[in-house]
N, C-alpha and C. Protein backbone atom coordinates (compact mmCIF):
# COMPACT_ATOMS: atom_id res chain seq x y z
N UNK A 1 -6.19 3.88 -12.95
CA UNK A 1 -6.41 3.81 -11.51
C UNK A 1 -5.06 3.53 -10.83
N UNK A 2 -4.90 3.87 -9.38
CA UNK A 2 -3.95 3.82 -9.18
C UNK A 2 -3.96 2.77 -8.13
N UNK A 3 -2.52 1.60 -7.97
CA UNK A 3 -2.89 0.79 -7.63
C UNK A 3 -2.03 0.83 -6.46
N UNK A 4 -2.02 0.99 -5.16
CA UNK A 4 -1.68 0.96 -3.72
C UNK A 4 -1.46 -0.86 -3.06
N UNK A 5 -0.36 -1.25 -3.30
CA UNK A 5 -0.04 -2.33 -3.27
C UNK A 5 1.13 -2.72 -2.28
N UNK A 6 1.53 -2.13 -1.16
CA UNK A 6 2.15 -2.36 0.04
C UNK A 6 2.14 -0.86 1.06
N UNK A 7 2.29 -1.20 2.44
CA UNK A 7 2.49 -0.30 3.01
C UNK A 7 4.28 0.09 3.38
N UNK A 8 4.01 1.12 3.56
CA UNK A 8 5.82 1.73 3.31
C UNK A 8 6.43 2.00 4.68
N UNK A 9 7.44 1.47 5.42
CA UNK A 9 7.86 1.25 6.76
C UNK A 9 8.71 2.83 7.04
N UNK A 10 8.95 3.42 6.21
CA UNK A 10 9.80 4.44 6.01
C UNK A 10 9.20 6.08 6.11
N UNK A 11 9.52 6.98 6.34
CA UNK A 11 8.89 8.35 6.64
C UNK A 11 8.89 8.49 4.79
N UNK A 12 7.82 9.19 4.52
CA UNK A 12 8.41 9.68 2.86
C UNK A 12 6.84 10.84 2.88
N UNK A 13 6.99 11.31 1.75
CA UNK A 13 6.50 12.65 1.07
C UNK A 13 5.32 11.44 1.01
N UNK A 14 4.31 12.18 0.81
CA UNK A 14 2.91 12.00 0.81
C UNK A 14 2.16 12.10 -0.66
N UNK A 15 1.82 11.39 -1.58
CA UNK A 15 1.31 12.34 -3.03
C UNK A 15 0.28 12.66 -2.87
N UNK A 16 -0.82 11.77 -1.50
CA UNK A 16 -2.12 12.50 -1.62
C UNK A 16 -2.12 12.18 -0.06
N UNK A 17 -3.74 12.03 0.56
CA UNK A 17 -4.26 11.29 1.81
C UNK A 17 -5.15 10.31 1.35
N UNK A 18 -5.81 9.98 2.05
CA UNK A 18 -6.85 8.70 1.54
C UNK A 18 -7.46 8.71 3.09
N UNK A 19 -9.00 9.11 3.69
CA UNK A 19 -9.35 9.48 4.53
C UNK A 19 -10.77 8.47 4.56
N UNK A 20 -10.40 7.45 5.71
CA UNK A 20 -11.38 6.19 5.98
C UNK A 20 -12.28 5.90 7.17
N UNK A 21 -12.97 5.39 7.46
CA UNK A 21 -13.74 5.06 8.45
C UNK A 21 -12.77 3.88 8.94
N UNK A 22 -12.95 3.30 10.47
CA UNK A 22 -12.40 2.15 11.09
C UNK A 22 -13.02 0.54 9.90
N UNK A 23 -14.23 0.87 9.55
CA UNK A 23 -14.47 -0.40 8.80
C UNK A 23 -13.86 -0.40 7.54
N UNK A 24 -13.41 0.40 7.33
CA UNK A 24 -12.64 0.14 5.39
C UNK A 24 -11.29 0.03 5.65
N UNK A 25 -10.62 0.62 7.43
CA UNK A 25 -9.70 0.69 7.31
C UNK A 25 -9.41 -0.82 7.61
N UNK A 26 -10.32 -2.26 7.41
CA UNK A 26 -9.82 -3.50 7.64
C UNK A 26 -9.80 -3.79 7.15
N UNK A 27 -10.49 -3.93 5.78
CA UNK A 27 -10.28 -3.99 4.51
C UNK A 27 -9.05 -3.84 3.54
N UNK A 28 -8.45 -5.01 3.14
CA UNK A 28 -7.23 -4.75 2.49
C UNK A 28 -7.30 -5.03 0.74
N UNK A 29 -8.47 -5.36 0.75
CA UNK A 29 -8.52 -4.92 -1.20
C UNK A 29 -9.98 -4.13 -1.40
N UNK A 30 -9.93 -3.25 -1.83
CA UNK A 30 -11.07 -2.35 -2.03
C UNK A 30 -10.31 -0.97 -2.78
N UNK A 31 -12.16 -1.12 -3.76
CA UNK A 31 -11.71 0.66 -4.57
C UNK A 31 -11.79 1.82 -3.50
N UNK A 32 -11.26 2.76 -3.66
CA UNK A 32 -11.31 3.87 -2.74
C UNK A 32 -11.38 5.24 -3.49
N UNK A 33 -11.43 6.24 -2.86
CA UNK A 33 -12.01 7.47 -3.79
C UNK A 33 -10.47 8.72 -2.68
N UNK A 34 -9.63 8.79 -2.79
CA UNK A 34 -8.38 9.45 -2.86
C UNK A 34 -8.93 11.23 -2.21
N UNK A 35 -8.78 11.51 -1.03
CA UNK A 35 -9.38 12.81 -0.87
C UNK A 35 -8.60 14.24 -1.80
N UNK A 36 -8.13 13.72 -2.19
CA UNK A 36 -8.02 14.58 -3.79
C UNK A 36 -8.68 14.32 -5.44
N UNK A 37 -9.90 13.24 -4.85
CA UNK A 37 -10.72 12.66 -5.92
C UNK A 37 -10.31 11.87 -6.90
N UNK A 38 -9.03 11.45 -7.04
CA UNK A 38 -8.21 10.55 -7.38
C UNK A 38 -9.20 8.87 -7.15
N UNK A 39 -9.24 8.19 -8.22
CA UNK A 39 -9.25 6.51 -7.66
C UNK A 39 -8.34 6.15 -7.72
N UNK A 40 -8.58 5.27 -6.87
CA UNK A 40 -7.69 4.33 -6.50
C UNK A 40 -8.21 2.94 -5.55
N UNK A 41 -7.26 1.62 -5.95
CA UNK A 41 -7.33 0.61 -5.38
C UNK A 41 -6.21 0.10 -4.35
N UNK A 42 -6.88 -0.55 -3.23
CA UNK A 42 -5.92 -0.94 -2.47
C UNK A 42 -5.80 -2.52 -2.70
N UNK A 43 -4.84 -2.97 -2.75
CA UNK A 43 -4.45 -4.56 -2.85
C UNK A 43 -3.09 -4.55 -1.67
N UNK A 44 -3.36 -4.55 -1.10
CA UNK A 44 -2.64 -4.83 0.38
C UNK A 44 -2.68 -6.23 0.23
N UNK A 45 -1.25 -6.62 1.41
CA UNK A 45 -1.47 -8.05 1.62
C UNK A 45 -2.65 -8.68 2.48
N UNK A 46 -3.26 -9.36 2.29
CA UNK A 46 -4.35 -9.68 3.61
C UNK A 46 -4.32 -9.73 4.97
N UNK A 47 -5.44 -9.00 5.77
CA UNK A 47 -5.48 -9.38 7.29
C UNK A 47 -4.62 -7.79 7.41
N UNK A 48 -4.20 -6.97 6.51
CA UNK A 48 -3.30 -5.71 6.91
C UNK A 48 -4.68 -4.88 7.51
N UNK A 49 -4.10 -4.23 8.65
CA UNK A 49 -4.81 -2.95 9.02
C UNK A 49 -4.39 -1.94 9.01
N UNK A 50 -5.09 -0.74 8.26
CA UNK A 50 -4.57 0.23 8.16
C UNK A 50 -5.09 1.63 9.73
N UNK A 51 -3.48 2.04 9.87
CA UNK A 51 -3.66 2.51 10.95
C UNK A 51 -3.81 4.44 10.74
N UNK A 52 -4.13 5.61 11.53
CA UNK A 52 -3.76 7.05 11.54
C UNK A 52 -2.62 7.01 11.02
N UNK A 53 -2.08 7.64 10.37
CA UNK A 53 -0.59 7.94 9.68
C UNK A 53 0.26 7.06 8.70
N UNK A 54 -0.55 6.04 8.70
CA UNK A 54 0.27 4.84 7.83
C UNK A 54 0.30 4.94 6.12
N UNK A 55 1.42 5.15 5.92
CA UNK A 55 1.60 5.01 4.07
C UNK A 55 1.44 3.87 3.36
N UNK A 56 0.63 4.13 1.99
CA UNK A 56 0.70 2.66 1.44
C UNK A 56 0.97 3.79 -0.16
N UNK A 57 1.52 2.15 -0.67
CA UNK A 57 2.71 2.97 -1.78
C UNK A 57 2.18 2.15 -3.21
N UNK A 58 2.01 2.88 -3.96
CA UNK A 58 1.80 2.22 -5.49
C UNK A 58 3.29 1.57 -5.77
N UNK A 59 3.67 0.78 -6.46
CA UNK A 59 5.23 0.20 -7.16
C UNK A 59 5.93 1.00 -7.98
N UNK A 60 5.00 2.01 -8.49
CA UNK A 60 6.11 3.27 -9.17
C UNK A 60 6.12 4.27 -8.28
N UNK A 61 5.98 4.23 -6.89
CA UNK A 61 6.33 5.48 -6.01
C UNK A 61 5.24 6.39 -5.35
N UNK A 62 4.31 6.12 -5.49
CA UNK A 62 2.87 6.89 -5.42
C UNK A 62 2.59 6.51 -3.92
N UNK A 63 2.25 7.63 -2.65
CA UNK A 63 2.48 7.72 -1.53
C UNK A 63 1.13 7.77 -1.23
N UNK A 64 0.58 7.23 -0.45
CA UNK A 64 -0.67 8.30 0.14
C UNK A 64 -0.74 7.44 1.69
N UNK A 65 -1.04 8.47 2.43
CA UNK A 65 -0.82 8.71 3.88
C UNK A 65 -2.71 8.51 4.51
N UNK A 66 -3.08 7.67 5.29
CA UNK A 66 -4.27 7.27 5.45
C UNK A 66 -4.27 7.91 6.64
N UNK A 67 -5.54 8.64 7.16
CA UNK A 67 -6.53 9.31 7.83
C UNK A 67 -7.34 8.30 8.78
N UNK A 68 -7.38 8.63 9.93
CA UNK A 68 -8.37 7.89 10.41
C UNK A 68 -10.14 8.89 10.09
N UNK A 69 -10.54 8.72 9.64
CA UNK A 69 -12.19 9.20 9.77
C UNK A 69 -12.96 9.89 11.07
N UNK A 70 -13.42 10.79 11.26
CA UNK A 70 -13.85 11.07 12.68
C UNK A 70 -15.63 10.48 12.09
N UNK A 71 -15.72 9.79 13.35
CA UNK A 71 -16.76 8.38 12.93
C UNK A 71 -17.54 8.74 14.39
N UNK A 72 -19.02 8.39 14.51
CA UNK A 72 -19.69 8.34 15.67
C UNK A 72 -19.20 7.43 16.66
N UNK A 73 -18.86 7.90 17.93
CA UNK A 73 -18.37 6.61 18.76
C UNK A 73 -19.57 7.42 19.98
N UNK A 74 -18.96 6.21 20.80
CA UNK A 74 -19.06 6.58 22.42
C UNK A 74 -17.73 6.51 23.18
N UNK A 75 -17.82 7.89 23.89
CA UNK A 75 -16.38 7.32 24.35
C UNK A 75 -16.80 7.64 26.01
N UNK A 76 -16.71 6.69 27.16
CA UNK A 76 -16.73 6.46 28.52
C UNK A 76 -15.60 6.63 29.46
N UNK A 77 -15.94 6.99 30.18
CA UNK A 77 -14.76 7.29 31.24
C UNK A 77 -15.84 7.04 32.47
N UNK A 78 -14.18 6.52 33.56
CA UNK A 78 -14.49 5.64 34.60
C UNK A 78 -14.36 6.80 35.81
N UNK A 79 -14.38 6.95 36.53
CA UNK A 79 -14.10 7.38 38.22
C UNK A 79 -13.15 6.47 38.68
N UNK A 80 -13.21 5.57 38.40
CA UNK A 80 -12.24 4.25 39.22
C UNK A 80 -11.26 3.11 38.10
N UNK A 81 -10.17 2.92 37.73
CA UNK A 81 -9.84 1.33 37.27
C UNK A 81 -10.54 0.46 36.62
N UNK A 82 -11.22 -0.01 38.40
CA UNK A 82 -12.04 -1.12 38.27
C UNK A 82 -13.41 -0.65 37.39
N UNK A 83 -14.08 0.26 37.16
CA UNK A 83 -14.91 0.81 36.40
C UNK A 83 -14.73 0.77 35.07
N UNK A 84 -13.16 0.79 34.87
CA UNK A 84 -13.25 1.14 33.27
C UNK A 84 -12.74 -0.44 32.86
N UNK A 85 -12.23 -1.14 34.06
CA UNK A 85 -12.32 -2.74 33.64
C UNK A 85 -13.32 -3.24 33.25
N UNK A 86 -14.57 -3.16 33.96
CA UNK A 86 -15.52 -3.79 34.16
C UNK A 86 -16.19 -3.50 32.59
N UNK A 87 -16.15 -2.19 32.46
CA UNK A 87 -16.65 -1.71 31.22
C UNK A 87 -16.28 -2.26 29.70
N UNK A 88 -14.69 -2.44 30.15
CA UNK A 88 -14.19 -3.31 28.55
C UNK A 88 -14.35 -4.72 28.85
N UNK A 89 -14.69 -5.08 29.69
CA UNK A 89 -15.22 -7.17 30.41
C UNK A 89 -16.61 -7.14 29.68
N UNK A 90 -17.43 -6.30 29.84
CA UNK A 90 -18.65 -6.46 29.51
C UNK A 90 -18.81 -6.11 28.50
N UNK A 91 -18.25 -5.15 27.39
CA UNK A 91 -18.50 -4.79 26.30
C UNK A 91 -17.66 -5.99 25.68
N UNK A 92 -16.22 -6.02 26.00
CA UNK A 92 -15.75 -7.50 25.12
C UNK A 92 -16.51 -8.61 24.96
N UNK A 93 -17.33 -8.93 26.08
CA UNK A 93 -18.12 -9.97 25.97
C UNK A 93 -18.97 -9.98 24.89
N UNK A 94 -19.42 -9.02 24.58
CA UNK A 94 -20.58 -8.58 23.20
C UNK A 94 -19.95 -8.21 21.90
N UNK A 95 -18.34 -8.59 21.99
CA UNK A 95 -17.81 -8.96 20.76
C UNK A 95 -17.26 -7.47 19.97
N UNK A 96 -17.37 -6.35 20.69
CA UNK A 96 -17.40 -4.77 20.36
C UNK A 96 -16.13 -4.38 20.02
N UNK A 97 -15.95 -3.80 19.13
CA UNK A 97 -14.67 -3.12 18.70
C UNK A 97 -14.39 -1.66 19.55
N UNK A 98 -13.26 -1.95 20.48
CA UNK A 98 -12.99 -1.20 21.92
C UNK A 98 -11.40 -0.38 21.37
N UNK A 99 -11.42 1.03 21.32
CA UNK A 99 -10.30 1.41 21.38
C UNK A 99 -9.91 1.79 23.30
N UNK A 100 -8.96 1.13 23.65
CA UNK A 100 -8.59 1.04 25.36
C UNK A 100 -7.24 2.14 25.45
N UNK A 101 -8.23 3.16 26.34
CA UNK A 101 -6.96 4.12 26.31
C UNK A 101 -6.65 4.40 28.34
N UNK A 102 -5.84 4.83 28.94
CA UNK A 102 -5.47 4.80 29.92
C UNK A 102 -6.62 5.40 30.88
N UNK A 103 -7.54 6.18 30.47
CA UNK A 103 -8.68 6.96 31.06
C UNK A 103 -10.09 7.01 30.33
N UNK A 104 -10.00 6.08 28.91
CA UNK A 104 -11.65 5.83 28.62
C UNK A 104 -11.48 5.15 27.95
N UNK A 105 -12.64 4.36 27.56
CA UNK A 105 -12.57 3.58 26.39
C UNK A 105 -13.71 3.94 25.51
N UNK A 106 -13.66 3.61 24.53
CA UNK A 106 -14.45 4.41 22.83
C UNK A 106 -14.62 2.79 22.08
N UNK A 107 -16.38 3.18 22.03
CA UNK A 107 -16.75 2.24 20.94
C UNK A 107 -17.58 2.68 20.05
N UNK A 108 -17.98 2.08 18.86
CA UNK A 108 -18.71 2.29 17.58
C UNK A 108 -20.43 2.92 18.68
N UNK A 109 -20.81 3.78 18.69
CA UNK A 109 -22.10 4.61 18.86
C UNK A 109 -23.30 3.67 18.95
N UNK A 110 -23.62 3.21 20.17
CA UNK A 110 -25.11 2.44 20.16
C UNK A 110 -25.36 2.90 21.77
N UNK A 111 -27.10 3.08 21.56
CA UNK A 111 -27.73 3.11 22.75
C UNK A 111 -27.71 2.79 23.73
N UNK A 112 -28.19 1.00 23.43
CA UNK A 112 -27.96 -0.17 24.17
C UNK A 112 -26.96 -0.30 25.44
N UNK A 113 -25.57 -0.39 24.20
CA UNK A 113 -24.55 -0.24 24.73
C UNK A 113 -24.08 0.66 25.91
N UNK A 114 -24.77 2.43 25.61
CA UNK A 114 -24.41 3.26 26.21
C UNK A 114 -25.39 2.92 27.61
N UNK A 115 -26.69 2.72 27.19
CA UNK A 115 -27.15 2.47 29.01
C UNK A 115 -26.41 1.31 29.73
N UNK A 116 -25.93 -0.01 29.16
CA UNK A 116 -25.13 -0.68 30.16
C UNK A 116 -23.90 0.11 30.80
N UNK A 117 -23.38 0.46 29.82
CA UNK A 117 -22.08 1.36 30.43
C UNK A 117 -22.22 2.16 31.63
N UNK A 118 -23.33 3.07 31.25
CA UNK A 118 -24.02 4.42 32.36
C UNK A 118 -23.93 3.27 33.76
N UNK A 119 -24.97 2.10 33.46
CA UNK A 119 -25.45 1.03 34.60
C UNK A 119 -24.38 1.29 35.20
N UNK A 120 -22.77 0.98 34.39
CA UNK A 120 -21.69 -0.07 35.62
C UNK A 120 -21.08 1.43 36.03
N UNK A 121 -21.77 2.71 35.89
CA UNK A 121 -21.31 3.79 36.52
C UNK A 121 -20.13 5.07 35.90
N UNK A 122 -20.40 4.42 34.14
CA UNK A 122 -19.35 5.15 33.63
C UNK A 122 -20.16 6.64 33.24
N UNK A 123 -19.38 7.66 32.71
CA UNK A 123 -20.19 8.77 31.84
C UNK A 123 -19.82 8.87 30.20
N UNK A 124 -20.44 8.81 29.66
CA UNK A 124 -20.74 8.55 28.38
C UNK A 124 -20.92 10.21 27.75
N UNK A 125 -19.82 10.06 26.71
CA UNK A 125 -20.01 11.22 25.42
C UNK A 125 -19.87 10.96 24.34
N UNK A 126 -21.29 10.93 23.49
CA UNK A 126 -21.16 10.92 21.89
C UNK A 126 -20.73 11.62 21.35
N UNK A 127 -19.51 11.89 20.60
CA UNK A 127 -18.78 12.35 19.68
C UNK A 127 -18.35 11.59 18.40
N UNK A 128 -18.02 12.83 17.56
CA UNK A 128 -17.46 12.11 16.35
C UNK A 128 -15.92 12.42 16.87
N UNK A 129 -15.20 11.14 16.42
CA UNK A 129 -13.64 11.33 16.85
C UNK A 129 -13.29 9.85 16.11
N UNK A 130 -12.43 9.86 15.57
CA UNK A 130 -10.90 8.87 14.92
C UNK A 130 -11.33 7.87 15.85
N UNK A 131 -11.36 6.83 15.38
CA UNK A 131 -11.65 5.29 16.27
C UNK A 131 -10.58 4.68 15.92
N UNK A 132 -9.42 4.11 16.99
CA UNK A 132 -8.45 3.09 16.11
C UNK A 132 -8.61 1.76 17.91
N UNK A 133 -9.50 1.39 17.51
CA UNK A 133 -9.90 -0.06 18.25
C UNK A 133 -8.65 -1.32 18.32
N UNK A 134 -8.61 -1.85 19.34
CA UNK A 134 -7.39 -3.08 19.43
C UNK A 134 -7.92 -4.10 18.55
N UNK A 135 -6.46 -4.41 17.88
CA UNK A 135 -6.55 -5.57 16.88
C UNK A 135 -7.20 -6.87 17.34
N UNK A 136 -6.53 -7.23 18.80
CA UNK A 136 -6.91 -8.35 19.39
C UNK A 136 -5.54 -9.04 19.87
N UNK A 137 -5.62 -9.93 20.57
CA UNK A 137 -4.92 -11.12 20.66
C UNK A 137 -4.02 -11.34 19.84
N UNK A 138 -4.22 -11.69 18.87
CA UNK A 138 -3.60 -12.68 17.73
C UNK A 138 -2.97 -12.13 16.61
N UNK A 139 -2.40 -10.84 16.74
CA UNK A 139 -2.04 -9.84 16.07
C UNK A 139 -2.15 -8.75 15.03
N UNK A 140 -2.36 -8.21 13.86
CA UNK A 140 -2.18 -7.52 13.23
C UNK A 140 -3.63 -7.73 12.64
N UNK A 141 -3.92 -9.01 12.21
CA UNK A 141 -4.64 -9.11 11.18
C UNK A 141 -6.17 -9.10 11.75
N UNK A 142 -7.32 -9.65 11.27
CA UNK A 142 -8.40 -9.87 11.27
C UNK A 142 -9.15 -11.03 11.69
N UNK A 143 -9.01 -11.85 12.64
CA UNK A 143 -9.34 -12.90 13.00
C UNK A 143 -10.77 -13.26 13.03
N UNK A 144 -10.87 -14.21 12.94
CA UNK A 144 -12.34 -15.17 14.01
C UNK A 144 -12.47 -16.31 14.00
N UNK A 145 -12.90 -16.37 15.26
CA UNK A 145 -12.50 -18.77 15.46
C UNK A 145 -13.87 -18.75 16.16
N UNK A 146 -13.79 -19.87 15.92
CA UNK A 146 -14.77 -20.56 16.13
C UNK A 146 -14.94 -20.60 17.46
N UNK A 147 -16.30 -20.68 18.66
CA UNK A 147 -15.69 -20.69 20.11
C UNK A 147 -16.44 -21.91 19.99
């Protein structure tokens, strides 16, 4: 098996891909299945997130270049700012993993969710598309405190 044990800061050749959903991509030790059918394990340092384009490198040189997954989201768009504020205020509140982009914001695919959104006046499209959601606050890693 092949063992993927840091990520590589540097441009380099690729030996395979490795193509994930947003939830495995938080995950920093787990078996994985190599989209060239290859196994392989990741032993990353902890709290690492793996991002679209990011290399992680076996210790004898072994490259593979990670994929974001096209995953069910919702992705909303505002008419107004204040619309697409209001929209990541109220969904943050419910603890939601929000990718915040200059003209919509995209979360993990629920109903619920989507009629509040509609409520505060947004329009809503389910698609499958690459989710890369904000880390948070507190940087890189994986947090949660206590409130």
């Amino acid at each position: 098996m092949i063992e993927l044990t840091h990520k590589t800061q540097t441009q380099t050749f690729e030996s395979a891909t490795l193509t994930l959903p947003w939830e495995k991509r938080i995950k920093s030790r787990q078996r994985v299945i190599l989209d060239n059918k290859d196994e392989a394990g990741l032993f990353l340092e902890r709290g690492q997130i793996l991002r679209n384009g990011d290399v992680v490198s076996s210790d004898d040189g072994f490259h593979v270049k990670i994929i974001a997954a096209h995953e069910q989201v919702s992705t909303a768009r505002a008419q107004t700012p204040r619309q697409l504020n209001l929209a990541c205020y109220h969904l943050g509140n419910r603890h939601v993993d929000l990718e915040i982009r200059d003209d919509f914001v995209r979360y993990p695919h629920d109903h619920v969710l989507d009629d509040m959104v509609t409520g505060l006046g947004l329009s809503i499209t389910v698609e499958q598309a690459p989710f890369e959601p904000e880390t948070g606050a507190y940087g890189n890693g994986h947090h949660h405190h206590p409130h």
